[in-house]
Structures are given as structure tokens and as C-alpha cells.
N, C-alpha and C. Protein backbone atom coordinates (compact mmCIF):
# COMPACT_ATOMS: atom_id res chain seq x y z
N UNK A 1 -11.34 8.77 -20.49
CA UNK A 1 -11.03 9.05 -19.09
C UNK A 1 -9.62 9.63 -18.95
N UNK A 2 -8.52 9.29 -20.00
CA UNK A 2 -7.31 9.68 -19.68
C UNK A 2 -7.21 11.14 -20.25
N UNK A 3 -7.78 11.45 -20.97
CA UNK A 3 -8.09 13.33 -21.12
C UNK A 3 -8.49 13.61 -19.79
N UNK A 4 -9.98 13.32 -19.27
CA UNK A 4 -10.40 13.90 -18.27
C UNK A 4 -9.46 14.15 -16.96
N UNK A 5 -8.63 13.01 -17.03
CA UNK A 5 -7.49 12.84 -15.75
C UNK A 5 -6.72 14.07 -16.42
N UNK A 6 -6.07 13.91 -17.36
CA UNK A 6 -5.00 14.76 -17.41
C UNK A 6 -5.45 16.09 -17.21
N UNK A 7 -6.63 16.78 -17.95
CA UNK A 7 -7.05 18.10 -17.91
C UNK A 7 -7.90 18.43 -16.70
N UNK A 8 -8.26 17.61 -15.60
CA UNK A 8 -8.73 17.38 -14.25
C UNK A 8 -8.49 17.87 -13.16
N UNK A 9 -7.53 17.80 -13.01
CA UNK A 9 -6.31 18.06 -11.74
C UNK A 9 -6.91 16.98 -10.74
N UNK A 10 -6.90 15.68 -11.04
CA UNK A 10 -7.41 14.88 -10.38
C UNK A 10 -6.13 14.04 -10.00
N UNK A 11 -4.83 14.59 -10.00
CA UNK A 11 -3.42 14.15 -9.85
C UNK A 11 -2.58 14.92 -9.62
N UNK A 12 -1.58 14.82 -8.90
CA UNK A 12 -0.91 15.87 -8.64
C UNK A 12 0.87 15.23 -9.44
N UNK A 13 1.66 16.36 -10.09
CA UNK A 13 2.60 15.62 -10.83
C UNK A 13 4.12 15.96 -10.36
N UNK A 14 4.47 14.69 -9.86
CA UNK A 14 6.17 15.16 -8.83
C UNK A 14 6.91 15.00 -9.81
N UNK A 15 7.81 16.62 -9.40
CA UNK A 15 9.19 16.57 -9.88
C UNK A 15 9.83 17.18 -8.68
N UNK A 16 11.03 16.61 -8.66
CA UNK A 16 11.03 15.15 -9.69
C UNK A 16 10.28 14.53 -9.47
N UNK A 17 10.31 13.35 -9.82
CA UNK A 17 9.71 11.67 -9.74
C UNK A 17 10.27 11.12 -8.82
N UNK A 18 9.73 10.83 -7.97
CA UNK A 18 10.15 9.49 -7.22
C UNK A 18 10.94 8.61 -7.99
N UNK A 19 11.98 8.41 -7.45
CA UNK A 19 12.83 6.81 -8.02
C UNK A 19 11.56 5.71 -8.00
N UNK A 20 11.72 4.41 -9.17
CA UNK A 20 11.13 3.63 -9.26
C UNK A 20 12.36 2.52 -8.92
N UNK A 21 11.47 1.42 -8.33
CA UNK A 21 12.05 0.09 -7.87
C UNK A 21 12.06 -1.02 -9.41
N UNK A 22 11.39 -1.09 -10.00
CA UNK A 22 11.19 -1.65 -11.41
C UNK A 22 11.16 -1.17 -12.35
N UNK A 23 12.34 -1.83 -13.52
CA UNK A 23 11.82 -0.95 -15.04
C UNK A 23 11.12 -1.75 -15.76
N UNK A 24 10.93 -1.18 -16.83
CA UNK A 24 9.75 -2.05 -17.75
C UNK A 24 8.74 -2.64 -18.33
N UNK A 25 7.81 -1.34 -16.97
CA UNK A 25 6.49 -2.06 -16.59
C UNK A 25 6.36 -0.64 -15.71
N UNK A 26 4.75 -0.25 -15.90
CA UNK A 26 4.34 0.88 -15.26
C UNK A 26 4.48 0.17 -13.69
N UNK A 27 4.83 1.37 -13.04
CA UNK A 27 4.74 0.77 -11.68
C UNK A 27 3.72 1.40 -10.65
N UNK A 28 2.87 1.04 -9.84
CA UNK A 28 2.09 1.43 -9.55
C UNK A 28 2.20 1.31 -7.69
N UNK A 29 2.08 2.18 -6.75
CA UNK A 29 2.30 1.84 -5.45
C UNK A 29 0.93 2.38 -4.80
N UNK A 30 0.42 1.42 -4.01
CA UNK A 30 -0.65 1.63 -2.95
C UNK A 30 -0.41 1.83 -1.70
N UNK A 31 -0.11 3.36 -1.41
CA UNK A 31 -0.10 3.55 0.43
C UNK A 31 -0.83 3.25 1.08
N UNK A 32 -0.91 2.32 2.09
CA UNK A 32 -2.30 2.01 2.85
C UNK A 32 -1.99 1.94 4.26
N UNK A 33 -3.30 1.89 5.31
CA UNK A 33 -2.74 1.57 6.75
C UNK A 33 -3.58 0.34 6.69
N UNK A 34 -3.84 -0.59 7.87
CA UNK A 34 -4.55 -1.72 8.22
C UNK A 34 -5.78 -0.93 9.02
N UNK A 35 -5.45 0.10 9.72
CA UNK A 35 -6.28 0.90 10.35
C UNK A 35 -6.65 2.31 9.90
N UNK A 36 -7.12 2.03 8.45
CA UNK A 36 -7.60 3.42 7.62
C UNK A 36 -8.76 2.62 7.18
N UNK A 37 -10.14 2.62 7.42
CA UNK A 37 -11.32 2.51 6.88
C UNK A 37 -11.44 2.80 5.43
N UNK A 38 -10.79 3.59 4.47
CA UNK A 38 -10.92 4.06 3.24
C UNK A 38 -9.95 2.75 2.63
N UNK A 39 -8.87 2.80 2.78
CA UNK A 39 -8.22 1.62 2.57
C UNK A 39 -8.71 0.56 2.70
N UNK A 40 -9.35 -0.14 3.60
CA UNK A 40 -10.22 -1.07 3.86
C UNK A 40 -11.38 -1.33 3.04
N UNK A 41 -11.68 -0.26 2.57
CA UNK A 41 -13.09 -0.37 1.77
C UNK A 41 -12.92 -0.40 0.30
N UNK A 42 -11.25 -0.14 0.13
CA UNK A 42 -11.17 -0.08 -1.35
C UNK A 42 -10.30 -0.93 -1.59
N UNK A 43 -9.71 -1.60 -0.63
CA UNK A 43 -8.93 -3.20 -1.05
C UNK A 43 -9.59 -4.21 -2.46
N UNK A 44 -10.74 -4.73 -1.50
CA UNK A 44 -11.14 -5.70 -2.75
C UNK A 44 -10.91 -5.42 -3.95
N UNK A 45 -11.56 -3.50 -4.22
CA UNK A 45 -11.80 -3.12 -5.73
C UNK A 45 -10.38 -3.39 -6.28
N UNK A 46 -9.27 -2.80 -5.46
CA UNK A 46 -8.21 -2.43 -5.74
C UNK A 46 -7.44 -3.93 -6.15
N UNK A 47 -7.74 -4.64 -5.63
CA UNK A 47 -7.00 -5.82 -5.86
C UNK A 47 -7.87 -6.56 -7.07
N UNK A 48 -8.87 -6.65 -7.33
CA UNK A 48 -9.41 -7.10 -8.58
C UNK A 48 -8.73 -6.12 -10.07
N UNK A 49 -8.29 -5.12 -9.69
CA UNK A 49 -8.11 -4.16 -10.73
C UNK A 49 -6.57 -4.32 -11.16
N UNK A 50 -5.72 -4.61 -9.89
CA UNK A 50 -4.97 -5.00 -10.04
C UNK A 50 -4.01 -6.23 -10.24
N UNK A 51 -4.89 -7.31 -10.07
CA UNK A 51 -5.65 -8.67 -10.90
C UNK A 51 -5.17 -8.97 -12.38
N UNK A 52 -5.97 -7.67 -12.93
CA UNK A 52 -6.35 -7.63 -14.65
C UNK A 52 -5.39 -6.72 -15.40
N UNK A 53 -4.57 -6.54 -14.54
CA UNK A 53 -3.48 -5.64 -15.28
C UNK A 53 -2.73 -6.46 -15.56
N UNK A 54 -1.97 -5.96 -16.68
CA UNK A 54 -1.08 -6.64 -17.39
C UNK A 54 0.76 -5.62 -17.84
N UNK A 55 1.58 -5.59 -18.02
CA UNK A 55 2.68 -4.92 -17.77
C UNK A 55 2.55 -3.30 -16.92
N UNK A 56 2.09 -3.91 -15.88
CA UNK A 56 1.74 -3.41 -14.08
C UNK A 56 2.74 -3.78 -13.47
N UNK A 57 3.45 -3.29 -12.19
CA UNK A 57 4.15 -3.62 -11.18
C UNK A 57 3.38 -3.16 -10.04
N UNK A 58 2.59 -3.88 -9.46
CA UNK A 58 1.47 -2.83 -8.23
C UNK A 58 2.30 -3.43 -7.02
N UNK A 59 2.28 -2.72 -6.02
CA UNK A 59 3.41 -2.93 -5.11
C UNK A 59 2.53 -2.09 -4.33
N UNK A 60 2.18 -3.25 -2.87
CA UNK A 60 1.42 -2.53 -1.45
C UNK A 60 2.80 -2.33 -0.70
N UNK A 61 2.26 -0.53 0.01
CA UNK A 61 2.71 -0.35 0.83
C UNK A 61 2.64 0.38 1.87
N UNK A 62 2.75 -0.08 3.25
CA UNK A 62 2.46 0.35 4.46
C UNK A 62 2.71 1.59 4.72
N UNK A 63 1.90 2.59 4.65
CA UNK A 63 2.28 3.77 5.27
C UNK A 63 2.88 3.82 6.30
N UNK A 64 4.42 4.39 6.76
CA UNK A 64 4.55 4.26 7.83
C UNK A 64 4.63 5.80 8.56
N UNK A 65 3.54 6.41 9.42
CA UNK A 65 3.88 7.62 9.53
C UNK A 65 3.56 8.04 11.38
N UNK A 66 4.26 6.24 11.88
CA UNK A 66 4.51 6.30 13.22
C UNK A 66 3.85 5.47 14.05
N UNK A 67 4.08 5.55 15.35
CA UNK A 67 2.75 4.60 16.07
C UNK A 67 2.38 3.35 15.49
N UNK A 68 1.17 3.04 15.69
CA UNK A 68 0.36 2.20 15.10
C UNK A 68 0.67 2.07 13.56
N UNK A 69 1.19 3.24 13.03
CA UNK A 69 1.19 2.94 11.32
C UNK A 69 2.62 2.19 11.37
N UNK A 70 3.74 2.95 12.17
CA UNK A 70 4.77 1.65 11.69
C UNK A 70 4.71 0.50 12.21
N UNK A 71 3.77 0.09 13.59
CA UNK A 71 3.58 -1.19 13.69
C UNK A 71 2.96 -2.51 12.52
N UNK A 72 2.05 -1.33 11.99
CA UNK A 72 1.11 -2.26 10.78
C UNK A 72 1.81 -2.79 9.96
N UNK A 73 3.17 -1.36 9.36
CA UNK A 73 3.81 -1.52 8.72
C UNK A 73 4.75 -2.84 8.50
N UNK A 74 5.13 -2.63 9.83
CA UNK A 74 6.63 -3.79 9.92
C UNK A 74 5.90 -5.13 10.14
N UNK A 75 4.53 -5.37 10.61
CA UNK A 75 3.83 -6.45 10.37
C UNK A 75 3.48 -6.58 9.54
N UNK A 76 2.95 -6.12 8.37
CA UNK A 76 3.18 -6.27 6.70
C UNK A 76 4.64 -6.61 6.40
N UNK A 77 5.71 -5.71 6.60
CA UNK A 77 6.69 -6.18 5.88
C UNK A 77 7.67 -7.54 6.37
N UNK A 78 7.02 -7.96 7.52
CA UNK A 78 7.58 -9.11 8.01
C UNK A 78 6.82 -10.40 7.38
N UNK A 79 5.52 -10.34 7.39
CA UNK A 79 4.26 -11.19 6.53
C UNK A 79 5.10 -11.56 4.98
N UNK A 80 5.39 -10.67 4.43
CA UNK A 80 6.26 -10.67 3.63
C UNK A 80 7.45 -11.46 3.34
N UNK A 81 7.84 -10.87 4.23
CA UNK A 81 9.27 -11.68 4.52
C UNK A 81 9.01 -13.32 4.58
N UNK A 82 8.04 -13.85 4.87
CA UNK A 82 7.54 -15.09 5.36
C UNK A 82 6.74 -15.43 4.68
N UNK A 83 6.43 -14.96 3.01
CA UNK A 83 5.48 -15.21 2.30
C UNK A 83 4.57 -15.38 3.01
N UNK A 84 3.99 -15.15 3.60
CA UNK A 84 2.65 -14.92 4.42
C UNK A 84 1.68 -13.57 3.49
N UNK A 85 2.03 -12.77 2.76
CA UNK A 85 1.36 -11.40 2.60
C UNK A 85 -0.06 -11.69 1.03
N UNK A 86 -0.05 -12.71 1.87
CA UNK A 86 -1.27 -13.43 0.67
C UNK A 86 -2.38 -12.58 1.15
N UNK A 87 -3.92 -12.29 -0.15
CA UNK A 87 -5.04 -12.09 0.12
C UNK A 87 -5.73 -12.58 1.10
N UNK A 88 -5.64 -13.43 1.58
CA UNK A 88 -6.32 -14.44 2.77
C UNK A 88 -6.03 -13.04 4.03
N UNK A 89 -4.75 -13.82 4.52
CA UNK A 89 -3.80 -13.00 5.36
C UNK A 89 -4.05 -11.12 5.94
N UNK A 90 -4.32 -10.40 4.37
CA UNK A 90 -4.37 -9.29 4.40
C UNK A 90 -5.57 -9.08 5.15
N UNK A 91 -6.19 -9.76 4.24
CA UNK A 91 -7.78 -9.38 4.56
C UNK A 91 -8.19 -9.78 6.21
N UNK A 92 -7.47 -11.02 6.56
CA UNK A 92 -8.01 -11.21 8.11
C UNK A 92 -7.25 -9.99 9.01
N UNK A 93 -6.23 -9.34 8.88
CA UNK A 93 -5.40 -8.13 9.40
C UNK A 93 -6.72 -7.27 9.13
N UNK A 94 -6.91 -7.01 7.97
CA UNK A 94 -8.18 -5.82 7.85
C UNK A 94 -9.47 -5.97 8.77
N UNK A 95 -9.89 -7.04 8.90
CA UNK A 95 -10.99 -7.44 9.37
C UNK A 95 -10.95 -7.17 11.21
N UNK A 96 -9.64 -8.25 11.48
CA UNK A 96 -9.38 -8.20 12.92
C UNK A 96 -8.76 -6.63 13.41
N UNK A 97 -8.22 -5.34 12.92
CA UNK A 97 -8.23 -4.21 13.08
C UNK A 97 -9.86 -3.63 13.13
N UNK A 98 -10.40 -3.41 11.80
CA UNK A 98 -11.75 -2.89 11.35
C UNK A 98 -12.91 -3.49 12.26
N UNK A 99 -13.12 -4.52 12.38
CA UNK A 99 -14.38 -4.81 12.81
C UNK A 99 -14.39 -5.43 14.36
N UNK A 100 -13.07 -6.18 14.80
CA UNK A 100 -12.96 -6.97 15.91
C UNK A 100 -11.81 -5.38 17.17
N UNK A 101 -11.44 -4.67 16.96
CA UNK A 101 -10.80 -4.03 17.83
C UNK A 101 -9.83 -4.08 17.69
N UNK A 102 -9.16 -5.15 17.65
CA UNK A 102 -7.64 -5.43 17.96
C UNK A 102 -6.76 -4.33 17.13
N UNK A 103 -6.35 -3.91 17.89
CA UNK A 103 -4.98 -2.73 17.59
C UNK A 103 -3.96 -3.34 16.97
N UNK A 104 -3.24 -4.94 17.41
CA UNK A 104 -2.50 -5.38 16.62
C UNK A 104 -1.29 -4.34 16.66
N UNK A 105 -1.00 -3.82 17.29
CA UNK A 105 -0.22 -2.87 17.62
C UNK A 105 1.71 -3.49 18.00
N UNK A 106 0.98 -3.98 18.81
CA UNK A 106 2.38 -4.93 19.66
C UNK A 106 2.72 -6.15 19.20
N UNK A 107 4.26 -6.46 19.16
CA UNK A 107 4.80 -7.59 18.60
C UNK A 107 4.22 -8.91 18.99
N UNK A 108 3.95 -9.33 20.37
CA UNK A 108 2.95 -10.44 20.99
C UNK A 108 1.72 -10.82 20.74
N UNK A 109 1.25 -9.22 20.15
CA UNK A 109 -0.34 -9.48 19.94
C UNK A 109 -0.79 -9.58 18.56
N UNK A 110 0.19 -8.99 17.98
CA UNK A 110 0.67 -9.53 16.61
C UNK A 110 0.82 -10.92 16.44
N UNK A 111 1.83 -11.22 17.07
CA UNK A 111 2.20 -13.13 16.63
C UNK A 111 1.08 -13.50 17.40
N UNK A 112 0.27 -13.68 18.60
CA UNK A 112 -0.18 -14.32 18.81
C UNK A 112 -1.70 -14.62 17.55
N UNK A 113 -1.83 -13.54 16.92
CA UNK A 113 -3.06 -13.46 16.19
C UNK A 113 -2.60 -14.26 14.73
N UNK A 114 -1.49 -13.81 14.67
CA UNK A 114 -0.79 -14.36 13.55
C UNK A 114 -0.80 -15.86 13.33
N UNK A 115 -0.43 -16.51 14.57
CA UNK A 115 -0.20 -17.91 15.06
C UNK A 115 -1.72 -18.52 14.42
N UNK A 116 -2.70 -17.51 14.79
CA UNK A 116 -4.24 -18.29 14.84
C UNK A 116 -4.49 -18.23 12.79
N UNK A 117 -3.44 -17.83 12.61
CA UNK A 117 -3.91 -17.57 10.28
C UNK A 117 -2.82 -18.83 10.02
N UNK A 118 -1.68 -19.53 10.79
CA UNK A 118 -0.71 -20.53 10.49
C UNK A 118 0.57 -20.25 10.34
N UNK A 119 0.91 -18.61 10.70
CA UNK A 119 2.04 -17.75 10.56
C UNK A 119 2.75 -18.91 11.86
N UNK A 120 4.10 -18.80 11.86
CA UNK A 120 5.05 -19.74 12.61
C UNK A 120 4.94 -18.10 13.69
N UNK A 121 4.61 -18.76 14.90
CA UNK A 121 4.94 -17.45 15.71
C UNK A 121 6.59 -16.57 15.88
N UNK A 122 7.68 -17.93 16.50
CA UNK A 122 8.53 -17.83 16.68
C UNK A 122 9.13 -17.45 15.80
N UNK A 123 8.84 -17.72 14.00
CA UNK A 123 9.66 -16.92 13.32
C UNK A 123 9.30 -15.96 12.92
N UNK A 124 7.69 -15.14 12.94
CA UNK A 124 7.26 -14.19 12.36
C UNK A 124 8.17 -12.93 13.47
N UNK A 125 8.12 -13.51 15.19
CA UNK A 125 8.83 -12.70 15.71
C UNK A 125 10.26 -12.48 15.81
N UNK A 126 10.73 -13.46 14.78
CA UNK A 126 12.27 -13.28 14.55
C UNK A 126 12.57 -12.16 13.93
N UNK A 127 11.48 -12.45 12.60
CA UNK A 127 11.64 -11.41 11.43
C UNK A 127 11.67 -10.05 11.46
N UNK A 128 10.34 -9.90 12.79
CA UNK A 128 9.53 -8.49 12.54
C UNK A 128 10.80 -7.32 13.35
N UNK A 129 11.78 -7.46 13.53
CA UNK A 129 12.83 -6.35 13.63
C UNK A 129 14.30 -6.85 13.31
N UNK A 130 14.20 -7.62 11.97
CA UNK A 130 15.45 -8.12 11.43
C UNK A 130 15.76 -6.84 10.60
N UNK A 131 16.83 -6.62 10.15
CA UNK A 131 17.67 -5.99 9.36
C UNK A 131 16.70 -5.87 7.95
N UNK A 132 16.48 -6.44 7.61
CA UNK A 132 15.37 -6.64 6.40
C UNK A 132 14.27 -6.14 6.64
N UNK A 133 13.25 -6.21 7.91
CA UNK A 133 12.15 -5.91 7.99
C UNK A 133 12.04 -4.14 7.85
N UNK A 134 13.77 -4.00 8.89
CA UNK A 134 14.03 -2.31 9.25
C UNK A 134 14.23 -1.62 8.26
N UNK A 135 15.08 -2.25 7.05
CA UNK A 135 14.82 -1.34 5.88
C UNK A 135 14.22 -1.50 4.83
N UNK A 136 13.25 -2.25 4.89
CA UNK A 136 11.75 -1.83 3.97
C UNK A 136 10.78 -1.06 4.95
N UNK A 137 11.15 -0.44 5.96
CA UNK A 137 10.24 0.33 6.81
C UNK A 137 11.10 1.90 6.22
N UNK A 138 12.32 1.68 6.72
CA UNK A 138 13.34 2.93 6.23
C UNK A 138 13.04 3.31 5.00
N UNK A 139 12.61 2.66 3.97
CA UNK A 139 12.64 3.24 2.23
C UNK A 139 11.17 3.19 1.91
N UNK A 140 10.35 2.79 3.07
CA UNK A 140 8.41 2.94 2.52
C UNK A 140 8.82 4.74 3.69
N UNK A 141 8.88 4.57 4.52
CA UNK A 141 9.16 6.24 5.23
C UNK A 141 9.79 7.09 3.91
N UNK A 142 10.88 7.12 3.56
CA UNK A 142 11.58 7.95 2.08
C UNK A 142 10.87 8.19 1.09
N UNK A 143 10.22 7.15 0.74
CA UNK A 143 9.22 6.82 -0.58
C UNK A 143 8.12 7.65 0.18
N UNK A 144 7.48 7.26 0.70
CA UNK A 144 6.11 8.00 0.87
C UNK A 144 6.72 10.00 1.38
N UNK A 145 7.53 10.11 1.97
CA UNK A 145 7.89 11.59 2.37
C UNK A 145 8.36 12.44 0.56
N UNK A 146 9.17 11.30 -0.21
CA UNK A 146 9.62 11.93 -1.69
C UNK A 146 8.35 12.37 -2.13
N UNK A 147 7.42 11.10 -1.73
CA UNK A 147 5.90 11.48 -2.72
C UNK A 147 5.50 12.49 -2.33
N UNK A 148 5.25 13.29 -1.18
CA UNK A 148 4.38 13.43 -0.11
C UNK A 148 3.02 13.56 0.00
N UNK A 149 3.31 11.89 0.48
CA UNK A 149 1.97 10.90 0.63
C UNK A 149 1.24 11.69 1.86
N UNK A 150 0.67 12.23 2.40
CA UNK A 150 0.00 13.14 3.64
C UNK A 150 -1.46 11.44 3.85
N UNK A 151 -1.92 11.09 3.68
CA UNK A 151 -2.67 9.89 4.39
C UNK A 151 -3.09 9.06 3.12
N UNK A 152 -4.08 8.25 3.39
CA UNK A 152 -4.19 7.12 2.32
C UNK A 152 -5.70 6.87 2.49
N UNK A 153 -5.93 6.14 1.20
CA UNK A 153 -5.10 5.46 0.55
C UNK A 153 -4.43 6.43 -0.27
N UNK A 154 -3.32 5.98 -1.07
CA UNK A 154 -2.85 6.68 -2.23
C UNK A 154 -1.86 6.22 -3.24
N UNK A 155 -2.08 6.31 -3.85
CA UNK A 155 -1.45 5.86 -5.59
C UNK A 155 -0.23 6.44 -5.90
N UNK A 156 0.85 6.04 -6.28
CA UNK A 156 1.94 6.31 -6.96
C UNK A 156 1.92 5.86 -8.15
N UNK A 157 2.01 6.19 -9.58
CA UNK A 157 2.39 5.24 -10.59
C UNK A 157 3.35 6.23 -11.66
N UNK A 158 4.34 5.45 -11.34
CA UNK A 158 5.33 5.66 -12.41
C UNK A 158 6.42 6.47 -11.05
N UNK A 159 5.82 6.62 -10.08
CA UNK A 159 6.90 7.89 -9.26
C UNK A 159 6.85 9.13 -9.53
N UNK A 160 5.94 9.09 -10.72
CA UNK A 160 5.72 10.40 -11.46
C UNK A 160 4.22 11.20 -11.38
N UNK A 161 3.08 10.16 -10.93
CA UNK A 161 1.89 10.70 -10.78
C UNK A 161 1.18 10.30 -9.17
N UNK A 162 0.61 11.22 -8.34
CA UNK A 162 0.08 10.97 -6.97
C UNK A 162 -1.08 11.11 -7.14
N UNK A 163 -1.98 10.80 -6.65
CA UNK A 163 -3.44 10.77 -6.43
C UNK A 163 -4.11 10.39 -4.83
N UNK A 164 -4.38 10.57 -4.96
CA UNK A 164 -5.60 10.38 -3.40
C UNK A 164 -7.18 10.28 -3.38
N UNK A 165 -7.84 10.02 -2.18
CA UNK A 165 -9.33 10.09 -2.37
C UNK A 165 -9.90 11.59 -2.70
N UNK A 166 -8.93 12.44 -1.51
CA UNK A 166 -9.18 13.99 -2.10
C UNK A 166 -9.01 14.27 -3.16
N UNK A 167 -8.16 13.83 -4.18
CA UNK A 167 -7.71 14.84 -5.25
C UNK A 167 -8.62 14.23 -6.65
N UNK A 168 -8.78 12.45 -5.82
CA UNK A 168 -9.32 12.09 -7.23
C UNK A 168 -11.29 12.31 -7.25
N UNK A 169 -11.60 12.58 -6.06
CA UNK A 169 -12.75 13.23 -5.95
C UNK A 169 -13.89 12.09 -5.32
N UNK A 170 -13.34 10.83 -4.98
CA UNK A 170 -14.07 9.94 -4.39
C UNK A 170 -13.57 8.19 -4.35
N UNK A 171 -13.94 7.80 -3.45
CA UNK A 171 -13.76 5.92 -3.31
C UNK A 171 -13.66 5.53 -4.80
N UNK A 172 -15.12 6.08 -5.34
CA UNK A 172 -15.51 5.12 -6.67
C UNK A 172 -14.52 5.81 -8.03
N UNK A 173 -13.87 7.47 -7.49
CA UNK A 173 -13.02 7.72 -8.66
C UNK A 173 -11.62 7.46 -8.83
N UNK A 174 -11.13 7.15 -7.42
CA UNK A 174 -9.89 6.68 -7.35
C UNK A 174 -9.44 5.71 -8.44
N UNK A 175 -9.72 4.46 -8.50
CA UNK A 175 -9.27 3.27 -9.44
C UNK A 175 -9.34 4.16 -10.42
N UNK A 176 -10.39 4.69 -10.74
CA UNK A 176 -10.49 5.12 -12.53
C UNK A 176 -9.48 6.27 -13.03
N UNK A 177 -9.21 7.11 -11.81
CA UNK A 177 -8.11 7.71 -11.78
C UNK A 177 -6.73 7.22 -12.25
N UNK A 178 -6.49 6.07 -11.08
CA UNK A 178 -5.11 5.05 -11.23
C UNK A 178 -4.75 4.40 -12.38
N UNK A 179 -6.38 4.03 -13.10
CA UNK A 179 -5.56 3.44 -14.17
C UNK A 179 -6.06 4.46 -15.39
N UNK A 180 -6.33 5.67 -15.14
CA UNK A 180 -6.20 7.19 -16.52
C UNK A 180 -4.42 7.18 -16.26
N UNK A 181 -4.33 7.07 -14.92
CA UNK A 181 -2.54 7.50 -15.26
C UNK A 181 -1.41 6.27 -15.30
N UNK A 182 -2.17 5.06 -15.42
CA UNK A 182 -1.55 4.20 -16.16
C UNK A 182 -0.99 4.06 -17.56
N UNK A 183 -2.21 4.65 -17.75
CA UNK A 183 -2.75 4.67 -19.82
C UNK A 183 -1.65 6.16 -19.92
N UNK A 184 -1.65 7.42 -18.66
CA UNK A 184 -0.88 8.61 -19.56
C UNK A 184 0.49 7.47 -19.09
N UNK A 185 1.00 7.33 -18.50
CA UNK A 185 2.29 6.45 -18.06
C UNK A 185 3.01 5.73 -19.19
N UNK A 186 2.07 5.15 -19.80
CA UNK A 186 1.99 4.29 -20.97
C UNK A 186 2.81 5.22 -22.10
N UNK A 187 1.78 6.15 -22.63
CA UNK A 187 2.36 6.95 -23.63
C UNK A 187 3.42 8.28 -23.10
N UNK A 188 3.81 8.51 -21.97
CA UNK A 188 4.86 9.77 -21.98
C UNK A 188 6.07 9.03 -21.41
């Protein structure tokens, strides 16, 4: 598969590279929204895959490319902040966007939904426009514009290889994609 990737064009290759946040370990980044159906549908896979990896750094991150996406965003990166950004957690955000309506948009309607998973309301709304929350929103905006991430889901690994559903040719080729450019990551 890692021939087929490379001689494919099933990746697109930045130069530069994106700066990486970790050395030592392929690093791998997932752009996602809470309100992207493709994302949604490729969580589970994505998180079992990323499960079974082993000197991996997989690192979710919120597309933020306005509106509703930096709301999702800074409610991810506040979840975070509050160890809250567990599988449980994610998945009820996915669910209550995807299937129940909720926009989840606004800071109130946020905590209040939040409140109902065991999130502390009062402090999730401390967090969600602390100094901390604002610049992991500021450097997922940088990071995704260096890449240029154009929608999601989408793969970073190494800072050096991009992929998408378009480029990698489908839901089911994506992963197999992500980890062909794990394996080239590995050896270059």
C-alpha cells in the first residue's frame, strides 16, 4: 500500500512542512468539525486505528474555519482543558450535533448540554474563552491555513504529508492512506 500511496497522488506533499508539535514519533493530526457528517462517520474507524498505533502522536483537531466551526472548536479545546475530551464525551457532541439538532453553537447551550455528560458547568464556562482556550484556537487556525486544510476530515502526518476524502479517493481509503504515509514517514 505504501508504493501505491506514494506513486498515487493520493497525498498531497507540503513544502515546506508544517512545524510539528512532537519529536520522536510520527505525528499524525485529524482536522475535524462536530458538524461534518464525513468526520462523524469516520471517527470510530479512526479512533480504533489510532488505538493500535504504536510510536504515533495522533492529535484531534478542530477545524476552525469560523462560525459554528470555531464554536465546536473552542468547545473541544475547552473539554480539553478539563480533561473532559474523552471518547464518551466526543461521541455524545457527535451524536447531539448529527442526529438530535442541537447546533451547540453558543456558550449556554454548550454548558448547559455539557452539564447533562458531568462537565462542571461553571467551570467549563470559565475555560471556554480563557487565554488557553484562545490560543489553541489561534495555532489550530495557523496549522490548518500552513496545511491548507480546505474542509475535513483531513490528515496531517509528519507536517509533511496532507490527505483528504477527495484526494485519498474515499471514507474506506482514507485510513489506509494515513497509515501508507505513516510507514513513508517512518522511512524518509
Amino acid at each position: 500500500m505504501t508504493e501505491e500511496i506514494a506513486t498515487g497522488g493520493r497525498y498531497v506533499e507540503l513544502s515546506p512542512p508544517a512545524p510539528r508539535t512532537t519529536a520522536g514519533t510520527v505525528e499524525v493530526w485529524e482536522f475535524f468539525w462536530y458538524g461534518d457528517p464525513h468526520s462523524y462517520a469516520i471517527e470510530p474507524t479512526v479512533r480504533r486505528w489510532a488505538g493500535r498505533q504504536t510510536g504515533v502522536t495522533f492529535v484531534r483537531v478542530p477545524a476552525p474555519f469560523g462560525g459554528p466551526w470555531d464554536a465546536h472548536a473552542q468547545l473541544h479545546f475547552a473539554l480539553e482543558a478539563l480533561a473532559h475530551a474523552d471518547t464518551g464525551t466526543m461521541r455524545a457532541v457527535y451524536e447531539a450535533v448529527q442526529h438530535d439538532g442541537k447546533r451547540l453553537a453558543e456558550p449556554v447551550e454548550q454548558a448547559d448540554f455539557l452539564a447533562r455528560l458531568g462537565v462542571d458547568r461553571a467551570r467549563y464556562l470559565a475555560v471556554l474563552n480563557s487565554f488557553g482556550v484562545q490560543g489553541q484556537l489561534a495555532a489550530a487556525k495557523a496549522q490548518a491555513r500552513r496545511a491548507g486544510v480546505q474542509g475535513v476530515p483531513t490528515f496531517l502526518v509528519n507536517g509533511k504529508y496532507r490527505t483528504d476524502l477527495k484526494t485519498a479517493g474515499s471514507a474506506e481509503d482514507l485510513v489506509r492512506v494515513v497509515e501508507g504515509l505513516v510507514s513513508m514517514a517512518r522511512t524518509r
